[in-house]
PDB file of N, CA and C in Angstrom:
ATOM      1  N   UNK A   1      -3.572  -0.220   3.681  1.00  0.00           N
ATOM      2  CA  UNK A   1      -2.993  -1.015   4.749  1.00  0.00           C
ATOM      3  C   UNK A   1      -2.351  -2.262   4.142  1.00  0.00           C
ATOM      4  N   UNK A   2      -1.192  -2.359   4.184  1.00  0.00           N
ATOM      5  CA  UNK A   2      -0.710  -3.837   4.060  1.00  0.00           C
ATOM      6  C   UNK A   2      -0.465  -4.642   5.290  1.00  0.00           C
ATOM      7  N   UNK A   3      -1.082  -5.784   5.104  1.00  0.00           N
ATOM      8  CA  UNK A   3      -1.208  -6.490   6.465  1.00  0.00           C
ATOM      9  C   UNK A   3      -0.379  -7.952   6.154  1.00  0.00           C
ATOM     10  N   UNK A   4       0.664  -8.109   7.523  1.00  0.00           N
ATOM     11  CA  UNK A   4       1.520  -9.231   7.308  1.00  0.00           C
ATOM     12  C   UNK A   4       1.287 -10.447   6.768  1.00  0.00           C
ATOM     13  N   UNK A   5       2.454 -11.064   6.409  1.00  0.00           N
ATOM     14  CA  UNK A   5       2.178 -12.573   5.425  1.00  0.00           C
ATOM     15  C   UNK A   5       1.468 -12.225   4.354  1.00  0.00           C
ATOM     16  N   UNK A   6       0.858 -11.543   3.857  1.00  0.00           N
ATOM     17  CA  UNK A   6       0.243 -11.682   2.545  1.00  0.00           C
ATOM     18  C   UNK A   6       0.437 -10.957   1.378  1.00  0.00           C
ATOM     19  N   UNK A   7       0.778 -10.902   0.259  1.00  0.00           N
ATOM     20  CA  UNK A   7       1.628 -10.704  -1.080  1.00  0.00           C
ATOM     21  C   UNK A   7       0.127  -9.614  -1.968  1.00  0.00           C
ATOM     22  N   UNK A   8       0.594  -8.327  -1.276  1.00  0.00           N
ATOM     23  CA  UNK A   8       0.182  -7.389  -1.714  1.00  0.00           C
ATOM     24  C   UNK A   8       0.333  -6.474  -2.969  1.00  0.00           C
ATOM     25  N   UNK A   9      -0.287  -5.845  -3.788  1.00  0.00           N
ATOM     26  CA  UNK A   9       0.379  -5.319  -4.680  1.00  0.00           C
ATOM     27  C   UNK A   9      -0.029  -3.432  -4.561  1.00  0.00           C
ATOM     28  N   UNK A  10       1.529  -2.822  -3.936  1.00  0.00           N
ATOM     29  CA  UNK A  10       0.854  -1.556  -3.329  1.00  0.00           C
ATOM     30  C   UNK A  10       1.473  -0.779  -4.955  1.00  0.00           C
ATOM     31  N   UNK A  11      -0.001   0.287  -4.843  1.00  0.00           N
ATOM     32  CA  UNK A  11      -0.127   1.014  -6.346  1.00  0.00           C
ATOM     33  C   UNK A  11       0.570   2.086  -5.783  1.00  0.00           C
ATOM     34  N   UNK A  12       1.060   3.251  -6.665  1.00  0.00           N
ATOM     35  CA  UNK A  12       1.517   4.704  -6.694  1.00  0.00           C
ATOM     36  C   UNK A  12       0.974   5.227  -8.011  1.00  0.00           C
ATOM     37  N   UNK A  13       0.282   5.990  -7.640  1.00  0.00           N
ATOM     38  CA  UNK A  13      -0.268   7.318  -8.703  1.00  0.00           C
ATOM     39  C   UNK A  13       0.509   8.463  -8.583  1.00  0.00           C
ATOM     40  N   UNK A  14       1.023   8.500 -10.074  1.00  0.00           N
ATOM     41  CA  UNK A  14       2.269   9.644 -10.021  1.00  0.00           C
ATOM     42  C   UNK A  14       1.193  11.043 -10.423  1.00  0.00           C
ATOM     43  N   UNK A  15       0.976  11.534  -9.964  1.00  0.00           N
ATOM     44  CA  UNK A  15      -0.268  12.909  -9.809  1.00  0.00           C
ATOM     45  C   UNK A  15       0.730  14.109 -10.794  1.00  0.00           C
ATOM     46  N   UNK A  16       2.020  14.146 -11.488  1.00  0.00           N
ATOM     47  CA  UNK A  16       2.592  15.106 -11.997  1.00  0.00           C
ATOM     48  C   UNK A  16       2.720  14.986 -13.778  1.00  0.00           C
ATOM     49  N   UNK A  17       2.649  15.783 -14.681  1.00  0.00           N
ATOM     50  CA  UNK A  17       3.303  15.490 -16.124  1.00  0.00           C
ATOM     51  C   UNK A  17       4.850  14.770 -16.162  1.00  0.00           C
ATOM     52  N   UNK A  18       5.249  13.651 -15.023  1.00  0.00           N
ATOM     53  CA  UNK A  18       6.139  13.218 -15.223  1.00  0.00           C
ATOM     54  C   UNK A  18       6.415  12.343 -16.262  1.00  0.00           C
ATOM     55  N   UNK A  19       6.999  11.741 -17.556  1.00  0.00           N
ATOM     56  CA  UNK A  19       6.928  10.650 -18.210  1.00  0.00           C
ATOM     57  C   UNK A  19       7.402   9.930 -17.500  1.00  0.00           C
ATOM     58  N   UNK A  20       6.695   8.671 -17.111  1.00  0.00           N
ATOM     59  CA  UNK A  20       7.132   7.509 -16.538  1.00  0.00           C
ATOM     60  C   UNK A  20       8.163   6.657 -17.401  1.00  0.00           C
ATOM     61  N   UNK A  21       7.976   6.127 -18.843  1.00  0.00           N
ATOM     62  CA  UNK A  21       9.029   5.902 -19.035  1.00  0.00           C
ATOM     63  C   UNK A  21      10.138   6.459 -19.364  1.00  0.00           C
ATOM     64  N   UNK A  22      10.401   7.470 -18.636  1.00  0.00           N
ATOM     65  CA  UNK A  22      11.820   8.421 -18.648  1.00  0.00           C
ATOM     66  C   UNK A  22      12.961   7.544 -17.585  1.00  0.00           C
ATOM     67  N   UNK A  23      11.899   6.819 -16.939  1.00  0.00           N
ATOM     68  CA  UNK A  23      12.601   6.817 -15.683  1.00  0.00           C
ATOM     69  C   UNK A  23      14.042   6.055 -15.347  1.00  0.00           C
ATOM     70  N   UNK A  24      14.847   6.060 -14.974  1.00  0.00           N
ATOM     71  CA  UNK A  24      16.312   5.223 -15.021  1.00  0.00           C
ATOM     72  C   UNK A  24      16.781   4.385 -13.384  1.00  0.00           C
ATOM     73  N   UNK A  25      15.864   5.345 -12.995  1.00  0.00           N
ATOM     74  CA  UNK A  25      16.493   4.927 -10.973  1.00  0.00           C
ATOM     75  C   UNK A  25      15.717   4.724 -10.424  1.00  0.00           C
ATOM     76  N   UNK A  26      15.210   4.051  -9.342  1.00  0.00           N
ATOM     77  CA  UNK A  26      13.586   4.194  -8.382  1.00  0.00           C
ATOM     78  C   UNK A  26      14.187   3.844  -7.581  1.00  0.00           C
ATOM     79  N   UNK A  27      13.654   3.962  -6.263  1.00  0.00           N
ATOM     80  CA  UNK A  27      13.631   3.434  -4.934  1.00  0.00           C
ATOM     81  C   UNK A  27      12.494   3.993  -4.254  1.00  0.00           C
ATOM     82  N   UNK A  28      12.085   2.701  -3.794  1.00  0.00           N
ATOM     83  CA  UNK A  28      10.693   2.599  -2.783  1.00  0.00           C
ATOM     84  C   UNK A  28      11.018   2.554  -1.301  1.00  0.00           C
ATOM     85  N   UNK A  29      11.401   3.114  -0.318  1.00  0.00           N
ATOM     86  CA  UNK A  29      11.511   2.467   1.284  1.00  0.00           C
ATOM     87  C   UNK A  29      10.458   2.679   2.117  1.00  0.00           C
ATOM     88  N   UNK A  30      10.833   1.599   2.654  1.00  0.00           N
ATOM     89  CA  UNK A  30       9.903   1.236   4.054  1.00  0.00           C
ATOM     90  C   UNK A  30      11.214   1.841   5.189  1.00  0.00           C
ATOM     91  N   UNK A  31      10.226   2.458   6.224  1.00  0.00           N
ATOM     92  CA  UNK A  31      11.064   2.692   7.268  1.00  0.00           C
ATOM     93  C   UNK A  31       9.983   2.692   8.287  1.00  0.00           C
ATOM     94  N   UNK A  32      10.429   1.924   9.605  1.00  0.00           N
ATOM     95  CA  UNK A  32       9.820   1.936  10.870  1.00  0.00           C
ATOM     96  C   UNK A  32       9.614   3.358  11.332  1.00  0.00           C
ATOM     97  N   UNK A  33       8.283   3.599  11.381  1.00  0.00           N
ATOM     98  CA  UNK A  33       8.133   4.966  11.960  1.00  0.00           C
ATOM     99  C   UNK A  33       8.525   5.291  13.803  1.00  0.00           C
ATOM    100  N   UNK A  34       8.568   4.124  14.023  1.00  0.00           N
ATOM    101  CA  UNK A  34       8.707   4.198  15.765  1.00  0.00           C
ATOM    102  C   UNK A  34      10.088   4.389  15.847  1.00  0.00           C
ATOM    103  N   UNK A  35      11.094   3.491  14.736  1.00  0.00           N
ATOM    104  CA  UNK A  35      12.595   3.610  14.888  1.00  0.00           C
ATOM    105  C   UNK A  35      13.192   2.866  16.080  1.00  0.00           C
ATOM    106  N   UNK A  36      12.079   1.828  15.956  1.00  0.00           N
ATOM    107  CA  UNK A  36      12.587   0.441  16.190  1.00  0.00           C
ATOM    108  C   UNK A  36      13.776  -0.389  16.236  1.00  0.00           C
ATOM    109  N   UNK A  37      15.179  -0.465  16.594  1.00  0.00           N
ATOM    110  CA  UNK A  37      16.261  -1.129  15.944  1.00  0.00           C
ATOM    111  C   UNK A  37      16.369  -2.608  15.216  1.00  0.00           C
ATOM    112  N   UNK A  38      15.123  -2.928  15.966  1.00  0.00           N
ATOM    113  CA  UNK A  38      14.929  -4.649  15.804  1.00  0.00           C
ATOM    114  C   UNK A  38      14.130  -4.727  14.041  1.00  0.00           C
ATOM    115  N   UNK A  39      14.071  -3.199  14.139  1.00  0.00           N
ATOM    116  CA  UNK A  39      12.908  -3.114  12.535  1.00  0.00           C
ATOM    117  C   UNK A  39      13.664  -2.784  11.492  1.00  0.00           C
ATOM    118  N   UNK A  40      14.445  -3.230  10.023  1.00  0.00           N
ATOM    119  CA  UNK A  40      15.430  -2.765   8.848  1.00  0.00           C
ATOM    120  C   UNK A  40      14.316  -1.915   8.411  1.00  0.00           C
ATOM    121  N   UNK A  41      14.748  -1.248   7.445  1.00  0.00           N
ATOM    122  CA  UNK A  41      14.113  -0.532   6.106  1.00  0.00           C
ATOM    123  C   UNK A  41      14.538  -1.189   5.492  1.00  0.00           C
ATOM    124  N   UNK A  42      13.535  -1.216   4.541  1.00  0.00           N
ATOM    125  CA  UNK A  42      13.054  -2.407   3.113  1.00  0.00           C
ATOM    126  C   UNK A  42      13.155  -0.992   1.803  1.00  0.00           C
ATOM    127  N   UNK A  43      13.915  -1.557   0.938  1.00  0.00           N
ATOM    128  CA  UNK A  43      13.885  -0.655  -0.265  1.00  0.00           C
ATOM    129  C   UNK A  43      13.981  -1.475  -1.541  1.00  0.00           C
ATOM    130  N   UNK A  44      13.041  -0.883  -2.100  1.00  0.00           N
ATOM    131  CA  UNK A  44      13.206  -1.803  -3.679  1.00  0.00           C
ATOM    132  C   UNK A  44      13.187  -0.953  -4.574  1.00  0.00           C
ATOM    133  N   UNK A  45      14.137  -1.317  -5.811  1.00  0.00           N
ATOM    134  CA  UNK A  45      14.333  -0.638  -6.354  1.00  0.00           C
ATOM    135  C   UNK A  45      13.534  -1.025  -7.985  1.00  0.00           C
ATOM    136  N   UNK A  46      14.103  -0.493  -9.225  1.00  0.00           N
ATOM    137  CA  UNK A  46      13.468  -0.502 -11.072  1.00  0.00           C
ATOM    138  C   UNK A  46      13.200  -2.296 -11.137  1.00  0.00           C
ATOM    139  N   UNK A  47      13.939  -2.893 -10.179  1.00  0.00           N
ATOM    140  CA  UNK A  47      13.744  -4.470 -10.759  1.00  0.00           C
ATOM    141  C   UNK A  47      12.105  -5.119  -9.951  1.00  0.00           C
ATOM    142  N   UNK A  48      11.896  -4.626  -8.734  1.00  0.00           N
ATOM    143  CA  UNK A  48      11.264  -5.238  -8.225  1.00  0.00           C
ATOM    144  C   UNK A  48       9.878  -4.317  -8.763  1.00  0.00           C
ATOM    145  N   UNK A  49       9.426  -3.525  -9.403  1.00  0.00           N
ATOM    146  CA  UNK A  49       8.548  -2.729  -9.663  1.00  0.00           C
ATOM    147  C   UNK A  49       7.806  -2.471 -11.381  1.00  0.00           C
ATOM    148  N   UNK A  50       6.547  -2.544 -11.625  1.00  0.00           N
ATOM    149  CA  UNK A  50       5.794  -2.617 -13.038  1.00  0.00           C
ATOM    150  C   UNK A  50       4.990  -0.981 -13.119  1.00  0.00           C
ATOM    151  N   UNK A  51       6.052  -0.471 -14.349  1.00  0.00           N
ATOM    152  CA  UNK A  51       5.740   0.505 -14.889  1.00  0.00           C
ATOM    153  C   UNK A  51       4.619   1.271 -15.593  1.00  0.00           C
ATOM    154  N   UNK A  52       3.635   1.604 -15.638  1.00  0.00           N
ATOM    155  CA  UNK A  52       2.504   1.889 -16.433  1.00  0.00           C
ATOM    156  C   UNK A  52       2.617   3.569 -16.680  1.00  0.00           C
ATOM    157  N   UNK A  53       3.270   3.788 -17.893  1.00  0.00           N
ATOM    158  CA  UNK A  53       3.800   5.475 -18.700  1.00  0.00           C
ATOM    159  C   UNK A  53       1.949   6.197 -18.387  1.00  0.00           C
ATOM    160  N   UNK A  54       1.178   4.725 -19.063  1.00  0.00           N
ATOM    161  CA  UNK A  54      -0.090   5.966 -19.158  1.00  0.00           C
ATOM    162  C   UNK A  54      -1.660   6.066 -18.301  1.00  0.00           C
ATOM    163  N   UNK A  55      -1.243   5.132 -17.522  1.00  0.00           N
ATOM    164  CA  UNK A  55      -1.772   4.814 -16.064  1.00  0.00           C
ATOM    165  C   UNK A  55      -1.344   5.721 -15.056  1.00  0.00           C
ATOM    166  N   UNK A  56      -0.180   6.190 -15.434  1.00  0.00           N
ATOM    167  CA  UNK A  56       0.824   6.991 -14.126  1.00  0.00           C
ATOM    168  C   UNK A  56       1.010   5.818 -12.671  1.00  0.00           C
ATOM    169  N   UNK A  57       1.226   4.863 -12.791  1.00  0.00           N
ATOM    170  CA  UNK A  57       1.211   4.487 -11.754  1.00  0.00           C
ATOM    171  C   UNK A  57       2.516   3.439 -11.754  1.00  0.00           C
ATOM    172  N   UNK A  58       2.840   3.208 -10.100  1.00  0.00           N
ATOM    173  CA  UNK A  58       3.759   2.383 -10.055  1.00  0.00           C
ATOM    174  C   UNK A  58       3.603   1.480  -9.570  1.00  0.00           C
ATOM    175  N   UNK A  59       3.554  -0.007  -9.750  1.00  0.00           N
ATOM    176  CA  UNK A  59       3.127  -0.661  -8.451  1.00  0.00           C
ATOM    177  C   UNK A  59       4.687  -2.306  -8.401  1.00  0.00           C
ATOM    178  N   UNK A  60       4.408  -2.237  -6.590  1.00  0.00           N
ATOM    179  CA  UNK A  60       5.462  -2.738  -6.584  1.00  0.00           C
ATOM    180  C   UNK A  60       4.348  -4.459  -5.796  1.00  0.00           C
ATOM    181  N   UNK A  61       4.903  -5.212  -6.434  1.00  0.00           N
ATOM    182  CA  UNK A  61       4.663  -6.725  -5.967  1.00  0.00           C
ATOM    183  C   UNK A  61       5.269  -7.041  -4.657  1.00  0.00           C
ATOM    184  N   UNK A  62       4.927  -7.615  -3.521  1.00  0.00           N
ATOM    185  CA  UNK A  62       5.634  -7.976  -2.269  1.00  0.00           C
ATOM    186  C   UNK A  62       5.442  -9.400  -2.027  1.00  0.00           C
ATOM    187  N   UNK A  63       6.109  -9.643  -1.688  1.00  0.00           N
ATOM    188  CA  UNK A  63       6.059 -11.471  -1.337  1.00  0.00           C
ATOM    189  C   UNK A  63       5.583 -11.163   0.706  1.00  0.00           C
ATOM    190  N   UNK A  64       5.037 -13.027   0.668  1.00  0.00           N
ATOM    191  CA  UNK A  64       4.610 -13.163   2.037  1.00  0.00           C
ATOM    192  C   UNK A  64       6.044 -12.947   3.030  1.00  0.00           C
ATOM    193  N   UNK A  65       7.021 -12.802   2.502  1.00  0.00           N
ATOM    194  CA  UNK A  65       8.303 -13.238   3.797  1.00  0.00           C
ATOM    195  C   UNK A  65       8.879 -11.199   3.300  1.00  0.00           C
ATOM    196  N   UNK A  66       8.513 -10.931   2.172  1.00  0.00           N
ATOM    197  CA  UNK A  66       8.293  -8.930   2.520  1.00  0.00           C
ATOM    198  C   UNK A  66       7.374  -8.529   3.767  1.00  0.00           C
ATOM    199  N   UNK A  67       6.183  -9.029   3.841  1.00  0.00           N
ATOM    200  CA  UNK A  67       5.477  -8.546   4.656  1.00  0.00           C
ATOM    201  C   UNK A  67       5.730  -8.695   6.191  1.00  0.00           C
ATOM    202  N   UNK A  68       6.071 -10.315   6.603  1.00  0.00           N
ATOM    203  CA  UNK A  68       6.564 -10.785   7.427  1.00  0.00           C
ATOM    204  C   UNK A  68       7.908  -9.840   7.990  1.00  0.00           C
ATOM    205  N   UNK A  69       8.192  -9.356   7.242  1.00  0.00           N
ATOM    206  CA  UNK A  69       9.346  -8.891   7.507  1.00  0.00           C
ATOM    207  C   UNK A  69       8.888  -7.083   8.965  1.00  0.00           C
ATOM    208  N   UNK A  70       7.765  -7.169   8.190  1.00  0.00           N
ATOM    209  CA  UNK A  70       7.173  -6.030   8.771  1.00  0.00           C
ATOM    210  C   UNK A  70       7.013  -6.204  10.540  1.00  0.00           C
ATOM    211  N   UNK A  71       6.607  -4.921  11.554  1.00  0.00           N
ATOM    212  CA  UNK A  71       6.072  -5.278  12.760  1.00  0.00           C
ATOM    213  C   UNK A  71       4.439  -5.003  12.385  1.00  0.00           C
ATOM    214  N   UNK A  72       3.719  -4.722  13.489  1.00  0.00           N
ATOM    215  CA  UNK A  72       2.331  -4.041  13.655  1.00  0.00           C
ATOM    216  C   UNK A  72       2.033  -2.716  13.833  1.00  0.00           C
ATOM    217  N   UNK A  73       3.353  -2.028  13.543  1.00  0.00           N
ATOM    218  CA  UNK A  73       3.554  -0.865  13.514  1.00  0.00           C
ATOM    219  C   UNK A  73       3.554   0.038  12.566  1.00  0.00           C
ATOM    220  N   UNK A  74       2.944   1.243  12.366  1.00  0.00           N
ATOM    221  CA  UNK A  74       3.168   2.048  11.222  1.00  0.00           C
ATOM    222  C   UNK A  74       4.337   2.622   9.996  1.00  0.00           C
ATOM    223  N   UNK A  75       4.777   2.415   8.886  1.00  0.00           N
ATOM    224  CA  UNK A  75       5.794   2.484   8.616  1.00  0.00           C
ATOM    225  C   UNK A  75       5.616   3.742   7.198  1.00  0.00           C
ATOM    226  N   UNK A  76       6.845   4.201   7.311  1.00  0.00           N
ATOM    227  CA  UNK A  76       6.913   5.812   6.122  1.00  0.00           C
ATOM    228  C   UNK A  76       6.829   4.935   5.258  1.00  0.00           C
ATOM    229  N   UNK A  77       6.822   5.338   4.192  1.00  0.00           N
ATOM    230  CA  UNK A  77       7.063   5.176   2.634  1.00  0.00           C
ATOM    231  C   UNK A  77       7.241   6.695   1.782  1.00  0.00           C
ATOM    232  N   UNK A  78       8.409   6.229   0.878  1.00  0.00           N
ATOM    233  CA  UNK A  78       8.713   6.883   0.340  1.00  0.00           C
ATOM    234  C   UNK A  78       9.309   6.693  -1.489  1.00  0.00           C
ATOM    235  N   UNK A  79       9.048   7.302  -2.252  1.00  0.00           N
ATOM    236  CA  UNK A  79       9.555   6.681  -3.821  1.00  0.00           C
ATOM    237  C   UNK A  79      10.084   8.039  -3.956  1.00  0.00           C
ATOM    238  N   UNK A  80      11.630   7.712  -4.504  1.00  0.00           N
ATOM    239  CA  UNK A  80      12.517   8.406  -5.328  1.00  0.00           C
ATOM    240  C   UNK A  80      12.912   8.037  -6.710  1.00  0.00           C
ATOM    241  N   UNK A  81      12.961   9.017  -7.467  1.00  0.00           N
ATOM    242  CA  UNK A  81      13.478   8.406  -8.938  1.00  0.00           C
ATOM    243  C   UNK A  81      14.577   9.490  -9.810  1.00  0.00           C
ATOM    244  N   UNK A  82      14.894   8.703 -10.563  1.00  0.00           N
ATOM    245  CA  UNK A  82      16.299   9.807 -11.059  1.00  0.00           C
ATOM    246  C   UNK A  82      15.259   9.292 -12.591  1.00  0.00           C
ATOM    247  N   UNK A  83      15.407  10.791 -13.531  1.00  0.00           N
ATOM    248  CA  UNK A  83      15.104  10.184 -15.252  1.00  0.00           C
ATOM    249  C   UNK A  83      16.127  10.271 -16.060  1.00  0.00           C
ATOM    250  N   UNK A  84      16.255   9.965 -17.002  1.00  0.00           N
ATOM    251  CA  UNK A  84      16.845  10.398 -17.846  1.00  0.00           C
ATOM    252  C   UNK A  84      18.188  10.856 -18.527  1.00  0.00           C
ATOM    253  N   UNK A  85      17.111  12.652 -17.792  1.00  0.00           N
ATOM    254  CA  UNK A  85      18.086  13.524 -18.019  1.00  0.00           C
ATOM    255  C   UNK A  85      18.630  13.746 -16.831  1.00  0.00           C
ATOM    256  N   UNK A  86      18.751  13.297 -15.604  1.00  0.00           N
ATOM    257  CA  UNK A  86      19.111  13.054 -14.702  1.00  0.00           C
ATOM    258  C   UNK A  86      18.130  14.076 -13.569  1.00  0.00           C
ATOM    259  N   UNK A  87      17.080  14.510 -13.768  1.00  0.00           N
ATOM    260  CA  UNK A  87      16.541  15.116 -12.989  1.00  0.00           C
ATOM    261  C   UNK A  87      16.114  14.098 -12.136  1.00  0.00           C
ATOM    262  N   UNK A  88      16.083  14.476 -10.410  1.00  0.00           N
ATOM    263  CA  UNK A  88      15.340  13.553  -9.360  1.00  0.00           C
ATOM    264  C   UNK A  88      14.244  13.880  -8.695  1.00  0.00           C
ATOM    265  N   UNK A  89      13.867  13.425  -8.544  1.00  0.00           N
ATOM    266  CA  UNK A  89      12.011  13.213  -7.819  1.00  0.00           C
ATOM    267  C   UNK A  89      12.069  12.503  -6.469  1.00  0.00           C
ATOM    268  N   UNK A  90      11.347  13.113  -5.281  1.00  0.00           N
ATOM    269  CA  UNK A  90      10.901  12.321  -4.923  1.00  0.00           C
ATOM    270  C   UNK A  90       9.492  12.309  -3.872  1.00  0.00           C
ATOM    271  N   UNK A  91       8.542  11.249  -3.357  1.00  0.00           N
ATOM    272  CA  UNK A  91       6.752  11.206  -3.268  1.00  0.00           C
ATOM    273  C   UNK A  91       7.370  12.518  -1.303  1.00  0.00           C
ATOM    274  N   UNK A  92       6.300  12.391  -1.320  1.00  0.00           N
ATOM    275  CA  UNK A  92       6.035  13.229  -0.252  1.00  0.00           C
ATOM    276  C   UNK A  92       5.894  11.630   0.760  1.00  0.00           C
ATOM    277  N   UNK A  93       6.303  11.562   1.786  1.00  0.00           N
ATOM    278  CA  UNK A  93       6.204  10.852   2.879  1.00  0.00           C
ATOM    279  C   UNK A  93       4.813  10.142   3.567  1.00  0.00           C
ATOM    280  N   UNK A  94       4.925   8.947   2.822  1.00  0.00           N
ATOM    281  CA  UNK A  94       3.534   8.564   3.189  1.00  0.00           C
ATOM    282  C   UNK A  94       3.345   7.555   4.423  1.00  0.00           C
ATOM    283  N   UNK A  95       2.248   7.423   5.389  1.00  0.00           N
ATOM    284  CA  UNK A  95       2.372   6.409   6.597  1.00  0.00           C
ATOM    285  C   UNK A  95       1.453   5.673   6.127  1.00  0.00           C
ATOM    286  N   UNK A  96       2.132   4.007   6.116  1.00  0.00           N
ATOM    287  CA  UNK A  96       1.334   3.393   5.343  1.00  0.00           C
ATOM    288  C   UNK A  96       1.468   1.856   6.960  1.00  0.00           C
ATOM    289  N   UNK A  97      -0.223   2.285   7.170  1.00  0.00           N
ATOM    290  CA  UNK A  97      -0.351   0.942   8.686  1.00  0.00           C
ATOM    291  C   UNK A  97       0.147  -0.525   8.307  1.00  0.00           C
ATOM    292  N   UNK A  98      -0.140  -1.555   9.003  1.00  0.00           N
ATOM    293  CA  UNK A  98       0.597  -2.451   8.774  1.00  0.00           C
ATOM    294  C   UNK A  98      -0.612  -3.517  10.141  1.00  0.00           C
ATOM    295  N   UNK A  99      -1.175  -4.268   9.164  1.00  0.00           N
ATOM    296  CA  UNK A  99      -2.311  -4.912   9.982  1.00  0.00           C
ATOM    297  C   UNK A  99      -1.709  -6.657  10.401  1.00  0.00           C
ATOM    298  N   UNK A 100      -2.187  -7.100  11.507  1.00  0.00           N
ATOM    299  CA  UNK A 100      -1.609  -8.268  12.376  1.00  0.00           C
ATOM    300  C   UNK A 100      -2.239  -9.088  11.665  1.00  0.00           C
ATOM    301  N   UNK A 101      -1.563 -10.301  12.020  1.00  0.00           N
ATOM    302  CA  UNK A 101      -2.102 -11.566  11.500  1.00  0.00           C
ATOM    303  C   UNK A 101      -2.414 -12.719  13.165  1.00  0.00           C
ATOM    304  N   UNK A 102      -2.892 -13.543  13.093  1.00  0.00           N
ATOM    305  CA  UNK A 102      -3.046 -14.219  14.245  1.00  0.00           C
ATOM    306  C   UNK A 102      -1.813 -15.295  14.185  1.00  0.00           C
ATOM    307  N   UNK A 103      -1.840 -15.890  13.533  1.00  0.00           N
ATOM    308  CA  UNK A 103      -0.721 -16.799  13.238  1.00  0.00           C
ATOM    309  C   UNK A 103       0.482 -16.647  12.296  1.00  0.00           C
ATOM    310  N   UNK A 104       1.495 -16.229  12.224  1.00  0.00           N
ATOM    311  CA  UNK A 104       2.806 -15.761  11.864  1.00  0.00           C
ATOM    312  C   UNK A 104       3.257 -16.986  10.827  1.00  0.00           C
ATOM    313  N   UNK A 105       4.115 -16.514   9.654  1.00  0.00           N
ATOM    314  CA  UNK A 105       4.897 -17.709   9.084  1.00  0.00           C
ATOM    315  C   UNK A 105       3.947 -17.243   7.819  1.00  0.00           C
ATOM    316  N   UNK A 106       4.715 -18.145   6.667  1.00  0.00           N
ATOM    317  CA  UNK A 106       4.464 -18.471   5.159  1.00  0.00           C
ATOM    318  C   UNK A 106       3.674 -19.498   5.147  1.00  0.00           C
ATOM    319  N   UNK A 107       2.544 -19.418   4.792  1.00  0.00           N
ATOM    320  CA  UNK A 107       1.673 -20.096   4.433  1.00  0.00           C
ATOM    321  C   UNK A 107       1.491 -20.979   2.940  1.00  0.00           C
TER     322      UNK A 107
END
């Protein structure tokens, strides 16, 4: 659960013999599962994200005004990546909740 205003660090365990540092392209999105208009999709891409080849994992850093950005609503997630040799990947569709805060804003 990532819950608003607060600077989370969400992990990805790559579960395949992929080499992680193969990798050349990423993208992470957030998308409103309700399809909300008032709600963007959030995508980050190789800059905003820390690589670990033998961890398998990806994890991306979010700031308090990322989260904020969020509703109280459930949102997809998804990671795509291009390597290399140009082969592309991408995670299976995950619903990742999104917990309230009482008082709103950057703290």
């Amino acid at each position: 659960m990532i819950i608003r205003g607060t600077t989370p660090t969400v992990v990805f365990k790559v579960k395949t013999d992929l080499d992680l540092s193969e990798i050349v392209e990423l993208w992470i999105t957030f998308k409103p599962k309700t399809g909300d208009p008032r709600q963007r999709d959030m995508t980050y891409d190789l800059e905003d994200v820390t690589i670990d080849p033998l961890l398998k994992t990806i994890s991306l850093f979010m700031s308090q005004e990322d989260t904020l950005a969020f509703n109280e609503k459930p949102y997809n997630v998804q990671v795509r990546l291009r390597t290399q040799d140009d082969s592309a990947y991408a995670s299976s569709i995950i619903e990742e909740p999104i917990g309230r805060i009482l008082k709103d804003g950057v703290i």
